[in-house]
Structures are given as structure tokens and as C-alpha cells.
N, C-alpha and C. Protein backbone atom coordinates (compact mmCIF):
# COMPACT_ATOMS: atom_id res chain seq x y z
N UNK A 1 -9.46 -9.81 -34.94
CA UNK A 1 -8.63 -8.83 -34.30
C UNK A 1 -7.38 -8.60 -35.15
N UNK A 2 -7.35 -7.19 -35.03
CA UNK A 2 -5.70 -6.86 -35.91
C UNK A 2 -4.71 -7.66 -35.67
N UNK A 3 -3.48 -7.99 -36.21
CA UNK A 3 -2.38 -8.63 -35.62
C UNK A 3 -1.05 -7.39 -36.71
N UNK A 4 -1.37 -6.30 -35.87
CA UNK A 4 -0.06 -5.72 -36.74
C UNK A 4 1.16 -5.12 -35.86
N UNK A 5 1.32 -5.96 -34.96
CA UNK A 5 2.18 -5.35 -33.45
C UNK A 5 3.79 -5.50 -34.20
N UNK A 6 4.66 -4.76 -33.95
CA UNK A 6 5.61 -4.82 -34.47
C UNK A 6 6.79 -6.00 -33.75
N UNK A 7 7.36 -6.74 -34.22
CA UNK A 7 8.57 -8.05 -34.17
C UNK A 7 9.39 -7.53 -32.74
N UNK A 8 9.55 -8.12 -32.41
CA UNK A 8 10.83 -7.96 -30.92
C UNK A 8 12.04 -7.10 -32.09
N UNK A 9 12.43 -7.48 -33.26
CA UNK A 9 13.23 -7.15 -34.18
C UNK A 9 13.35 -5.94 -34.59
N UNK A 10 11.71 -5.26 -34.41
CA UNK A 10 11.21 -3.93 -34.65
C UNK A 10 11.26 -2.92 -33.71
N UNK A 11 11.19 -3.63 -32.36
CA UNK A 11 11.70 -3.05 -31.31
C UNK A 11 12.93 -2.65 -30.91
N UNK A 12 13.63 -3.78 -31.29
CA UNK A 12 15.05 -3.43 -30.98
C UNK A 12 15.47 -2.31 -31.66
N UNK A 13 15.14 -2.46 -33.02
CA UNK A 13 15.66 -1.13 -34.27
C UNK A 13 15.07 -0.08 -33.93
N UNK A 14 13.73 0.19 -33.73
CA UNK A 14 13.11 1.36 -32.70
C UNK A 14 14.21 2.42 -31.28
N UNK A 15 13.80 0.93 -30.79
CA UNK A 15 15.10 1.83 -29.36
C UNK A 15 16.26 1.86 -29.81
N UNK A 16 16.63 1.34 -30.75
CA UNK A 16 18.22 1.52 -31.61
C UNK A 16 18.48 3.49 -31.82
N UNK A 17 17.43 3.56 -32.73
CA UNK A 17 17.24 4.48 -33.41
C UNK A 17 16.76 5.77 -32.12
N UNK A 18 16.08 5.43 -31.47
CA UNK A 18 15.18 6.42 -30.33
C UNK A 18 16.39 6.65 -29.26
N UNK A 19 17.29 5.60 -28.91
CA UNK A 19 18.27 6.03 -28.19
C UNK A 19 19.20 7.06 -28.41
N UNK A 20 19.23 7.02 -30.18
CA UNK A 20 20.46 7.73 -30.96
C UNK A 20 19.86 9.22 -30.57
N UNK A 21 18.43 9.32 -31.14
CA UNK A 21 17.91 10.47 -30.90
C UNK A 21 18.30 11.50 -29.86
N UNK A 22 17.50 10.77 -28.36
CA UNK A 22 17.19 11.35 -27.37
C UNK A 22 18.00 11.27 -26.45
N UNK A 23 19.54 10.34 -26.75
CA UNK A 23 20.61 9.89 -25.74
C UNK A 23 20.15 9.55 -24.52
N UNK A 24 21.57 10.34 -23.69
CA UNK A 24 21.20 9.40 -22.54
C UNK A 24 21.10 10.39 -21.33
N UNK A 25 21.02 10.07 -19.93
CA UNK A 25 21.15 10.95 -19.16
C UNK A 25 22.04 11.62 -18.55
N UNK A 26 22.34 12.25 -17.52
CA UNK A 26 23.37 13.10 -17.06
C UNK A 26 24.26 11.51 -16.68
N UNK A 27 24.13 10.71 -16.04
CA UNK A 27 24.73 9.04 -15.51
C UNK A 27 25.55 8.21 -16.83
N UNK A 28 24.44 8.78 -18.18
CA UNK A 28 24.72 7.98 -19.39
C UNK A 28 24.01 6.86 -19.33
N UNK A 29 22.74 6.77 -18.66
CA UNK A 29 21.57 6.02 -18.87
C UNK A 29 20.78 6.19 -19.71
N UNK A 30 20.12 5.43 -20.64
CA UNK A 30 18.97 5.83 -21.67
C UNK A 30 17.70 5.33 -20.86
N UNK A 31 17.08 6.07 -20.72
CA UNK A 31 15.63 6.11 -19.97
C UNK A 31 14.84 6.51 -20.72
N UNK A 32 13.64 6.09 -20.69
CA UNK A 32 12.84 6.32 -21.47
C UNK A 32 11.10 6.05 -20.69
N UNK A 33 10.55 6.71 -21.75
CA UNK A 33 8.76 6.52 -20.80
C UNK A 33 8.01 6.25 -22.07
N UNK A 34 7.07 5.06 -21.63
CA UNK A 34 6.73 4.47 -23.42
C UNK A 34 5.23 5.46 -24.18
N UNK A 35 4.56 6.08 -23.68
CA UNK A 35 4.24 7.22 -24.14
C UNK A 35 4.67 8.19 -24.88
N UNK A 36 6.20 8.82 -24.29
CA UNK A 36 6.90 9.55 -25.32
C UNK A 36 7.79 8.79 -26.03
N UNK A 37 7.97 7.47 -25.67
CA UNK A 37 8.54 6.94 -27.22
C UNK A 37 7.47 6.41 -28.43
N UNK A 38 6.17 6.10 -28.24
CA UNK A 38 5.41 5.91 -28.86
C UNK A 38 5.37 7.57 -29.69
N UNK A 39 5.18 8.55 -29.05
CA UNK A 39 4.56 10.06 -29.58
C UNK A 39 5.76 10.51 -30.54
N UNK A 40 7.16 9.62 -29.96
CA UNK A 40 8.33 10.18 -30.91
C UNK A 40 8.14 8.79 -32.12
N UNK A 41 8.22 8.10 -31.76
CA UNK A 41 7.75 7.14 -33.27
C UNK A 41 6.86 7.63 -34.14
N UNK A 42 5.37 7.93 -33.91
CA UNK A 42 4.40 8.84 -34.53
C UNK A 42 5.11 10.10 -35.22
N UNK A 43 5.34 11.22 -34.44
CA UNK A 43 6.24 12.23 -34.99
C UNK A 43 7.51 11.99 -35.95
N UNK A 44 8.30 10.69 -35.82
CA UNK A 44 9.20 9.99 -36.59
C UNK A 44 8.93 9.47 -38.13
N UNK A 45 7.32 9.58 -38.37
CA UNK A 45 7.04 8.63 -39.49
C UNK A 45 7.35 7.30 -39.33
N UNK A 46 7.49 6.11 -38.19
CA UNK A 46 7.21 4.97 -37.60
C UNK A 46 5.75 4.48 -38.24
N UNK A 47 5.96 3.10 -38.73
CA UNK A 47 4.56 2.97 -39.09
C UNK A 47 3.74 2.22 -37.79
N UNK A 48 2.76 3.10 -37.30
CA UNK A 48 2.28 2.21 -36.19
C UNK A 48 0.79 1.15 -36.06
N UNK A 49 1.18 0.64 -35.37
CA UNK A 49 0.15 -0.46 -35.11
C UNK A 49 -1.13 0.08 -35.51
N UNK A 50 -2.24 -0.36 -36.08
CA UNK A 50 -3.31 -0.40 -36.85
C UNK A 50 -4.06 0.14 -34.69
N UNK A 51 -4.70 0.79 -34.90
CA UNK A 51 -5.24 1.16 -33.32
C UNK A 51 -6.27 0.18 -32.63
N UNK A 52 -6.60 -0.06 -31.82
CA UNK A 52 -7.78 -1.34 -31.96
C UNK A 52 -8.95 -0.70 -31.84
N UNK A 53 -10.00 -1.71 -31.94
CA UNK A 53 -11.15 -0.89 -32.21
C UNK A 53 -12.20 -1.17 -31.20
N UNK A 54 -13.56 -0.30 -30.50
CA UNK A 54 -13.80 -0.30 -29.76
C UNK A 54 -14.13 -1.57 -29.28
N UNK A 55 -14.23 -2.52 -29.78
CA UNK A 55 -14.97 -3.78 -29.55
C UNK A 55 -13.60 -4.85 -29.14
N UNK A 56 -12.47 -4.54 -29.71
CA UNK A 56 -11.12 -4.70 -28.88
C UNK A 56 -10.72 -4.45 -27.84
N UNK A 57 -11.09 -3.27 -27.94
CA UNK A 57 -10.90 -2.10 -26.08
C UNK A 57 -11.52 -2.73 -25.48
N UNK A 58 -12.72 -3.16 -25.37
CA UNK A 58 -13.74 -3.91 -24.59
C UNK A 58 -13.31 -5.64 -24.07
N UNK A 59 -13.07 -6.40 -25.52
CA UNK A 59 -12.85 -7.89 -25.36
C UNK A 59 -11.28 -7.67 -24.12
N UNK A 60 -10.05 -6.71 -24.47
CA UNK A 60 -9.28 -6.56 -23.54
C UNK A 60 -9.71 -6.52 -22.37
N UNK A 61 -10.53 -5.37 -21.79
CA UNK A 61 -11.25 -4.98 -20.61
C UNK A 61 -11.80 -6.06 -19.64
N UNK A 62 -12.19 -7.04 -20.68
CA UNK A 62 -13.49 -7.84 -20.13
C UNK A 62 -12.10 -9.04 -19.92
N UNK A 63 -11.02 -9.20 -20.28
CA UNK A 63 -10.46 -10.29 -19.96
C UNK A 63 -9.67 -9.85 -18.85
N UNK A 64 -9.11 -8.32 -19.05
CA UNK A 64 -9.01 -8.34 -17.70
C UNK A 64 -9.55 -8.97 -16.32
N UNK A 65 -10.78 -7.99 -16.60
CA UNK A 65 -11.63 -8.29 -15.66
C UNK A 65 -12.15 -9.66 -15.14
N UNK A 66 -11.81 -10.82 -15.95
CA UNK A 66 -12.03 -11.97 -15.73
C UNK A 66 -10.80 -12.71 -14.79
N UNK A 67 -9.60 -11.73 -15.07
CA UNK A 67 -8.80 -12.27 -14.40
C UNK A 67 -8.59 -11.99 -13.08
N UNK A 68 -9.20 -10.83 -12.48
CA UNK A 68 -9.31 -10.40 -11.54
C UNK A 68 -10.34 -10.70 -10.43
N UNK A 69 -11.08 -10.85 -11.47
CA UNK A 69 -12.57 -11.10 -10.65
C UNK A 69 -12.70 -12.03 -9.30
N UNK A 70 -13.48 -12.09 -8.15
CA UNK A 70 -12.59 -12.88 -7.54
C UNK A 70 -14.51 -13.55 -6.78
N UNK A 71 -14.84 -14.04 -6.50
CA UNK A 71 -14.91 -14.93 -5.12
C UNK A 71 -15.13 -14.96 -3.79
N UNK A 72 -15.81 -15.59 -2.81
CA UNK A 72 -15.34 -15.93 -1.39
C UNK A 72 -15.69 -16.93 -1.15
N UNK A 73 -14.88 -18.29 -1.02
CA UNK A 73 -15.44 -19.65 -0.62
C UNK A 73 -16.30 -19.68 0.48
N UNK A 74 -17.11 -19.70 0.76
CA UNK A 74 -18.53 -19.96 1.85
C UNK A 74 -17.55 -20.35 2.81
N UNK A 75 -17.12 -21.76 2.93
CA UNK A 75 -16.71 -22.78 3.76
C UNK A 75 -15.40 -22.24 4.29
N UNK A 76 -14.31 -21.77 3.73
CA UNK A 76 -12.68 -21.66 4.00
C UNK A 76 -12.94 -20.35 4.28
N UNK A 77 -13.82 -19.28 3.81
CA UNK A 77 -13.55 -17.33 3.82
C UNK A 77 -12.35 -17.64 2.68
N UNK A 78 -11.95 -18.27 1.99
CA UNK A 78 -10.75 -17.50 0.95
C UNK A 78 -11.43 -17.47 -0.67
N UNK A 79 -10.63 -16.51 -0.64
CA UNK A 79 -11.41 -15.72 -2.09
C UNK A 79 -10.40 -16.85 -3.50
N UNK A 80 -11.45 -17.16 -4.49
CA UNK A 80 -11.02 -17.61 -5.68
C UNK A 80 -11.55 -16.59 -6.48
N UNK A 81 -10.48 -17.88 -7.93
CA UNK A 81 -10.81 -16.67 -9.20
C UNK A 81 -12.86 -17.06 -9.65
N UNK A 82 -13.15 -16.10 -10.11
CA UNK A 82 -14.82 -16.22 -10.71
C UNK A 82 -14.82 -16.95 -11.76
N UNK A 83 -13.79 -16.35 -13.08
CA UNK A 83 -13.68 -17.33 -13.94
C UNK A 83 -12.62 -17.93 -14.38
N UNK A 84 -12.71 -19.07 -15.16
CA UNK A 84 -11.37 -19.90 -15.04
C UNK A 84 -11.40 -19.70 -16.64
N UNK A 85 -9.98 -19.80 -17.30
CA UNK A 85 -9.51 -20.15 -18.26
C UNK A 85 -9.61 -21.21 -18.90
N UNK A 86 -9.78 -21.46 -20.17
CA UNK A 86 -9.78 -22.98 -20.55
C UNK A 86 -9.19 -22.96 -22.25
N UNK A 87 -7.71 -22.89 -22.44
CA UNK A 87 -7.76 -23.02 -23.40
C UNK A 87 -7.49 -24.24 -24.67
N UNK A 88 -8.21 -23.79 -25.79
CA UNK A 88 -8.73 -24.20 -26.91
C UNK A 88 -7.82 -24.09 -28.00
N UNK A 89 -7.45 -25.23 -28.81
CA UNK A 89 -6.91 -24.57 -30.40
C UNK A 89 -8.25 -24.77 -31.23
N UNK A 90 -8.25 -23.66 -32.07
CA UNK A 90 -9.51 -23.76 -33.01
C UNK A 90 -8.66 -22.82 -34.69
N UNK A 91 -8.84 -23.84 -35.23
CA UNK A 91 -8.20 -23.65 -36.75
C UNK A 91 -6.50 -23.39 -36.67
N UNK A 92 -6.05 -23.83 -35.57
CA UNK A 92 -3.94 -24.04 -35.51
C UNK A 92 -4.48 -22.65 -34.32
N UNK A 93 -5.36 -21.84 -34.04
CA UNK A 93 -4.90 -21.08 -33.34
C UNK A 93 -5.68 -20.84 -31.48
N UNK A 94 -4.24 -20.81 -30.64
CA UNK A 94 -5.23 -21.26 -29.03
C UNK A 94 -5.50 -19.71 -29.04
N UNK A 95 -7.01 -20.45 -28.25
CA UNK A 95 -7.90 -18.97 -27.75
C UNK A 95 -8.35 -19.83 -26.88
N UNK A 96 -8.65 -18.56 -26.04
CA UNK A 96 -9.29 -18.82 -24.63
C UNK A 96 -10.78 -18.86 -23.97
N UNK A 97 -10.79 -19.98 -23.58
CA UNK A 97 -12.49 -19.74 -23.37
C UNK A 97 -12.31 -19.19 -22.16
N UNK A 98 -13.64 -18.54 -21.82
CA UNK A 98 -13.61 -18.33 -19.90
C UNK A 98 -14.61 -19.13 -19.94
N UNK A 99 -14.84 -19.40 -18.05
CA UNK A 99 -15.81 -20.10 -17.60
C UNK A 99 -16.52 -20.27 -16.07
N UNK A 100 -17.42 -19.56 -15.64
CA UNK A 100 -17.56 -19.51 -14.46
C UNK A 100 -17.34 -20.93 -13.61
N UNK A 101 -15.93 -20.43 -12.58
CA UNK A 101 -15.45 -21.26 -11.89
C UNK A 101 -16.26 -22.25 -11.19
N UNK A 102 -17.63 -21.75 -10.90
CA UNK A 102 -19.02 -22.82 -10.39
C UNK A 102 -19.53 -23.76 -11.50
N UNK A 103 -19.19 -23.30 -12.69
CA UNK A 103 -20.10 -24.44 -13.17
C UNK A 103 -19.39 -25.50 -13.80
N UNK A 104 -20.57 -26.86 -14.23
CA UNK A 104 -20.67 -27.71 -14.04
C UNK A 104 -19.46 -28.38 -15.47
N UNK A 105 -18.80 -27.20 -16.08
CA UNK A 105 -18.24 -27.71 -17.04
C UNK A 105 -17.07 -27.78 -16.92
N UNK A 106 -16.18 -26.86 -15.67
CA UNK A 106 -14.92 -27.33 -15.40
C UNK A 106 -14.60 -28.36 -14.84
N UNK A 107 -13.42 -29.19 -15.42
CA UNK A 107 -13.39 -30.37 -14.96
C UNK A 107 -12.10 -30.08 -13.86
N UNK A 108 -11.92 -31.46 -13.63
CA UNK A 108 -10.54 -31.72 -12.27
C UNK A 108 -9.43 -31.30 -13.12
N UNK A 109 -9.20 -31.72 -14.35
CA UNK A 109 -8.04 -31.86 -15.53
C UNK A 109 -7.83 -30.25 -15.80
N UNK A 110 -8.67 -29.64 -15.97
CA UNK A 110 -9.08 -28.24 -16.46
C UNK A 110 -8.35 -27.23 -15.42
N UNK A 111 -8.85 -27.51 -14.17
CA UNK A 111 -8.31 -27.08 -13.14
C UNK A 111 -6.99 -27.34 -12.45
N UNK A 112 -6.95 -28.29 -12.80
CA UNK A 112 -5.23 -28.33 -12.61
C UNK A 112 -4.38 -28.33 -13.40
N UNK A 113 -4.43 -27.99 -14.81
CA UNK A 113 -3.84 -27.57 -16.05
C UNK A 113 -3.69 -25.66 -15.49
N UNK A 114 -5.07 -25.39 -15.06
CA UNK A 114 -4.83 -23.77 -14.95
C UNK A 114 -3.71 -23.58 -13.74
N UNK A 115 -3.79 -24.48 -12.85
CA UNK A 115 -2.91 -24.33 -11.76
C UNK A 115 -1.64 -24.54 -11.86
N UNK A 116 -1.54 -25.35 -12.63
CA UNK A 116 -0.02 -25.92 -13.24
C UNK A 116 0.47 -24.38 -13.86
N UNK A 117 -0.40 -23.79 -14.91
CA UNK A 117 0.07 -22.89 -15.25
C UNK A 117 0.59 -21.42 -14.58
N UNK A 118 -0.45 -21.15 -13.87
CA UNK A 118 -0.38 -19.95 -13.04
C UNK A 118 1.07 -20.81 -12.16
N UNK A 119 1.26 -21.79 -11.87
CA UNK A 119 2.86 -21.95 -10.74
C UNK A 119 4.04 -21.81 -11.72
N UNK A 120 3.54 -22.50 -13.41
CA UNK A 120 4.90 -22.17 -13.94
C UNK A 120 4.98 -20.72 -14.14
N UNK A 121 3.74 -19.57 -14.11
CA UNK A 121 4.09 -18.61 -14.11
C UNK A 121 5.05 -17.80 -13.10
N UNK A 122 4.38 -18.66 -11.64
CA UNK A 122 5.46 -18.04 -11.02
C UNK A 122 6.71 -18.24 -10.75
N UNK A 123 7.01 -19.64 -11.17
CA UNK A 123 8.47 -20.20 -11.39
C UNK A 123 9.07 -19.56 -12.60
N UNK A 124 8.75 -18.89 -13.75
CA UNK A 124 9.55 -17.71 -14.47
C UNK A 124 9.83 -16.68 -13.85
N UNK A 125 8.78 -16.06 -12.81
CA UNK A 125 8.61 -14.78 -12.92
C UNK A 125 9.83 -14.96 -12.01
N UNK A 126 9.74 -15.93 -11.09
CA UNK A 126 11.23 -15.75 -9.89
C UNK A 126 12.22 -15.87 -10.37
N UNK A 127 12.70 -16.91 -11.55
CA UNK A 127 14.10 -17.42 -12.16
C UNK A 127 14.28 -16.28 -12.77
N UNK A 128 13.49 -15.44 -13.02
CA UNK A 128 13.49 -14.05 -14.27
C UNK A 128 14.32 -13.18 -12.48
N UNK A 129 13.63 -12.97 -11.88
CA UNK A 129 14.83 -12.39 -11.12
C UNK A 129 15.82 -12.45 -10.36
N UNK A 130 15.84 -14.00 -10.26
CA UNK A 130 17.27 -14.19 -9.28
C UNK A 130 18.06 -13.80 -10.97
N UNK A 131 18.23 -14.43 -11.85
CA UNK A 131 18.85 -13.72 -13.25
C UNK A 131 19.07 -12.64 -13.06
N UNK A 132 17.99 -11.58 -13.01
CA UNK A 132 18.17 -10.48 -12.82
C UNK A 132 19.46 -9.61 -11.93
N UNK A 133 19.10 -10.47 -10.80
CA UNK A 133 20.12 -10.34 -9.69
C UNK A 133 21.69 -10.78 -9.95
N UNK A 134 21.50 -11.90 -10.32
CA UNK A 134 22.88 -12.25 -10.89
C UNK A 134 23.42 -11.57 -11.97
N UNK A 135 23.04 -10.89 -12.58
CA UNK A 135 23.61 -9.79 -13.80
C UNK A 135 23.98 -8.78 -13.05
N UNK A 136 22.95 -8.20 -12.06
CA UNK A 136 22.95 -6.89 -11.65
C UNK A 136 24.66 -7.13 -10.41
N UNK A 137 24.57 -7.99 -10.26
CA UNK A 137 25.57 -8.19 -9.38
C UNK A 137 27.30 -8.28 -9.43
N UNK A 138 26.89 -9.11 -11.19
CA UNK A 138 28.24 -9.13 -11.64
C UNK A 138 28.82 -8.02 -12.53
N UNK A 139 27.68 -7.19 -12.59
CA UNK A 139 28.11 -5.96 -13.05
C UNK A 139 28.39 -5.10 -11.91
N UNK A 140 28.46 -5.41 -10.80
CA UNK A 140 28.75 -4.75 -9.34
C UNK A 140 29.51 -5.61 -8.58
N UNK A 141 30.97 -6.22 -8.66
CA UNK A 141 31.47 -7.16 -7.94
C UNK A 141 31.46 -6.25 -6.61
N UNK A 142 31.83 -5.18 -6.39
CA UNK A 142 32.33 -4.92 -5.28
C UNK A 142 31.06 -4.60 -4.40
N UNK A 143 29.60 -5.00 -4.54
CA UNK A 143 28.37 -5.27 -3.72
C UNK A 143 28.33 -6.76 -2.76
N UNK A 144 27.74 -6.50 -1.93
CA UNK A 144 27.68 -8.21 -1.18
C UNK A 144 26.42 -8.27 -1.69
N UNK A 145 26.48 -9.95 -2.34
CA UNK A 145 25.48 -10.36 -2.95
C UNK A 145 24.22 -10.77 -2.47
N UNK A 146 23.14 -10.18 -2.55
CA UNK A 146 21.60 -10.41 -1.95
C UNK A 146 20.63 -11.01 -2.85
N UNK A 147 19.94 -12.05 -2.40
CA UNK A 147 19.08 -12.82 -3.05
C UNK A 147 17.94 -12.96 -2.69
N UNK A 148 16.90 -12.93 -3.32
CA UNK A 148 15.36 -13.01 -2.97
C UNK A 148 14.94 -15.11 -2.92
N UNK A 149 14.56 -15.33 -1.48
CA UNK A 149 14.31 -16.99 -1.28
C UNK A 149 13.33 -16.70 -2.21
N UNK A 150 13.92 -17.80 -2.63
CA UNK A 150 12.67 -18.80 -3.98
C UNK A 150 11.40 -19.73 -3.51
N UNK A 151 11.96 -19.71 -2.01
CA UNK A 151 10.54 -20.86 -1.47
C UNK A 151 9.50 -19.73 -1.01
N UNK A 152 8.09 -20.49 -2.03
CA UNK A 152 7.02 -19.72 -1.41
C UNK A 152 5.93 -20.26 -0.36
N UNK A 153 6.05 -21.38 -0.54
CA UNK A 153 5.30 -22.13 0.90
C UNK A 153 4.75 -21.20 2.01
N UNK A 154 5.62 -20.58 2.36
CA UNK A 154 5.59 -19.96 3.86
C UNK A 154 4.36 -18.71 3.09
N UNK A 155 4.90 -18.21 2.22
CA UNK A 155 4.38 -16.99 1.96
C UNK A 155 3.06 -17.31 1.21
N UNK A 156 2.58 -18.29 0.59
CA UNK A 156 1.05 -18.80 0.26
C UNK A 156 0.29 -18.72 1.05
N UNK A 157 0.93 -19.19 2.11
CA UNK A 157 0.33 -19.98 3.72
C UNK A 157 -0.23 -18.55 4.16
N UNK A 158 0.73 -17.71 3.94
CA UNK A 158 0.48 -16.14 5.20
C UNK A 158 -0.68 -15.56 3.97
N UNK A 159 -0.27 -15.47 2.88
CA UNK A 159 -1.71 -14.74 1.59
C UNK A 159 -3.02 -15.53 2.16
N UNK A 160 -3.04 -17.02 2.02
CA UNK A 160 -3.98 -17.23 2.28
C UNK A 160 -4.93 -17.09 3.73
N UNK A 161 -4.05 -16.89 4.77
CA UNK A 161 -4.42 -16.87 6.04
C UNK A 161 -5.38 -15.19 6.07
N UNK A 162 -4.90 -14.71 4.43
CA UNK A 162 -5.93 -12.93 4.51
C UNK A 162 -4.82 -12.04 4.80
N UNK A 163 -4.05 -11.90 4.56
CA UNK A 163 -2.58 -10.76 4.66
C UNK A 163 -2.56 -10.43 3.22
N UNK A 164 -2.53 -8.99 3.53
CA UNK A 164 -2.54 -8.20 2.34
C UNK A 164 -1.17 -7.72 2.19
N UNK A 165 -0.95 -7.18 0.67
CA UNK A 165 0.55 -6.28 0.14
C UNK A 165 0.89 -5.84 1.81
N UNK A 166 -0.11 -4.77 1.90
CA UNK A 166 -0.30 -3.50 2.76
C UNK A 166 1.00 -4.11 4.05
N UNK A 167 0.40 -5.39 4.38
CA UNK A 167 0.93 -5.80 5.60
C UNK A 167 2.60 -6.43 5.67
N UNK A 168 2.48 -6.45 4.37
CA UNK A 168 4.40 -7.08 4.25
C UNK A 168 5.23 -6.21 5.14
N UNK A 169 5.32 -5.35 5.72
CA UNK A 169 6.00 -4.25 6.37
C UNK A 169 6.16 -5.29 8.38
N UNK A 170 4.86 -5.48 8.38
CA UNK A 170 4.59 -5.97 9.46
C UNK A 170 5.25 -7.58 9.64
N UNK A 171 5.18 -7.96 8.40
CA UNK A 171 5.29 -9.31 8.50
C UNK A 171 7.14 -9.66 8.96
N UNK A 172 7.89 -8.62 7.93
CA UNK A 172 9.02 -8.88 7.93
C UNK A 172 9.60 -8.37 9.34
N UNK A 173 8.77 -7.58 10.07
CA UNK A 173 9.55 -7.04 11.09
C UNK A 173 9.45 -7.95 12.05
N UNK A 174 8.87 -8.89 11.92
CA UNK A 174 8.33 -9.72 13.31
C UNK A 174 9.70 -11.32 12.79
């Protein structure tokens, strides 16, 4: 697979440059939609990423789809993932095996390495926005400060009990 994605470094100098361009809005916000900053890089003479090729489009697709894929435990009614992750270093570099979550090759270790991971995912994804919040806030002293609870216990408990997005409306009103 290609590896010609451009540096966080390349990015920055990109929107450096794309901001200068296209400024900002009536507020003095620079907004942007990454379609037309990609089409203005192209039009820019930007050298861009090598395109991937169909068999890329696909290996993407299919990992999607692995991540999504889901399940229904017989015994509980709750839906798991189909396949599990398992990754591998092979020559200094990790790649990922998949592996249907039934068979006989995932181990206990395996499975709770993936679990470990998917929680530290969600322990970034939250610290990423109380941060969030705390920036957004101190750039707004004169707001009363609102915070999203960090404990998810309660809210595992209600996903798993079969409550969908759809129903958060319901949940909070009660």
C-alpha cells in the first residue's frame, strides 16, 4: 500500500496557505469543507497523495466492514462484534489480523487486549472533550461552565439493555 499521505507539518502549511487564500467569514472564522480544500490544493499545484488503488478501496471497505459487523448472542439477545482484531508486528511493522469472533483461535488474552483497547479509546475520546470544553470555556469566561459526566457505567448498562441513539431524547427526559 502507498504511504504518501502528507506530515501533520504539511497540513498545517496547507491550511496556512488555504486560509490566506480563501479568508475568513463574515464572524472572521475560517471554515472550511475538505472537498473544496482538497479541489483547491489540486487547482493550487499541491502535490497530492498518490490515489489508492482499487484493491485499497476494497481492503479499506472490508475493514470497515469488519468493524461494524455485528452479532446476536443466542443466550443474552446482545449483539457483539463478528470479527475481532488481533494485532501483529511483522518485519517492525503492526498489521492487523481479523478473526471471526467464534473461532477457536481467539484467546482470553486476545480479547481482553481488544477490550482494553476499545476503553482506552473511549477514555481519549472523553478527556479529548472535557479539554475541549475547558478551552472553549476559557475563551468564554463570561459562560457558566457545563460539563459532559465522564462516568459511563450507567450509560453501558442502558446500550446494553437495547436503547438506541434514537432514544437518548427519551432517556434524558425521564
Amino acid at each position: 500500500m502507498k504511504n504518501n499521505r502528507w506530515t501533520d507539518a504539511e497540513c498545517e502549511e496547507f491550511f496556512r496557505q488555504y486560509e490566506e487564500a480563501i479568508g475568513t467569514d463574515a464572524n472572521g472564522v475560517f471554515r472550511w469543507r475538505a472537498m473544496e480544500a482538497a479541489r483547491w490544493a489540486e487547482t493550487n499545484r499541491w502535490t497530492l497523495p498518490d490515489a489508492p488503488t482499487r484493491a485499497e478501496m476494497l481492503a479499506r471497505r472490508l475493514r470497515e466492514y469488519a468493524t461494524r459487523d455485528r452479532r446476536t448472542d443466542p443466550a443474552s439477545g446482545l449483539p457483539y462484534r463478528a470479527s475481532i482484531p488481533q494485532y501483529v508486528k511483522v518485519n517492525g511493522e503492526r498489521q492487523t489480523l481479523w478473526a471471526d469472533a467464534d473461532a477457536p483461535v481467539i484467546t482470553e488474552d486476545q480479547i481482553l487486549a481488544f477490550a482494553k483497547a476499545r476503553r482506552a479509546q473511549a477514555v481519549n475520546t472523553l478527556a479529548l472533550a472535557e479539554s475541549d470544553l475547558d478551552h472553549f470555556y476559557r475563551a468564554h469566561p463570561e459562560l457558566e461552565q457545563k460539563h459532559v459526566d465522564p462516568n459511563l457505567s450507567e450509560d453501558v448498562q442502558w446500550r446494553l439493555r437495547g436503547k438506541q441513539d434514537g432514544e437518548d431524547e427519551v432517556r434524558k427526559a425521564s
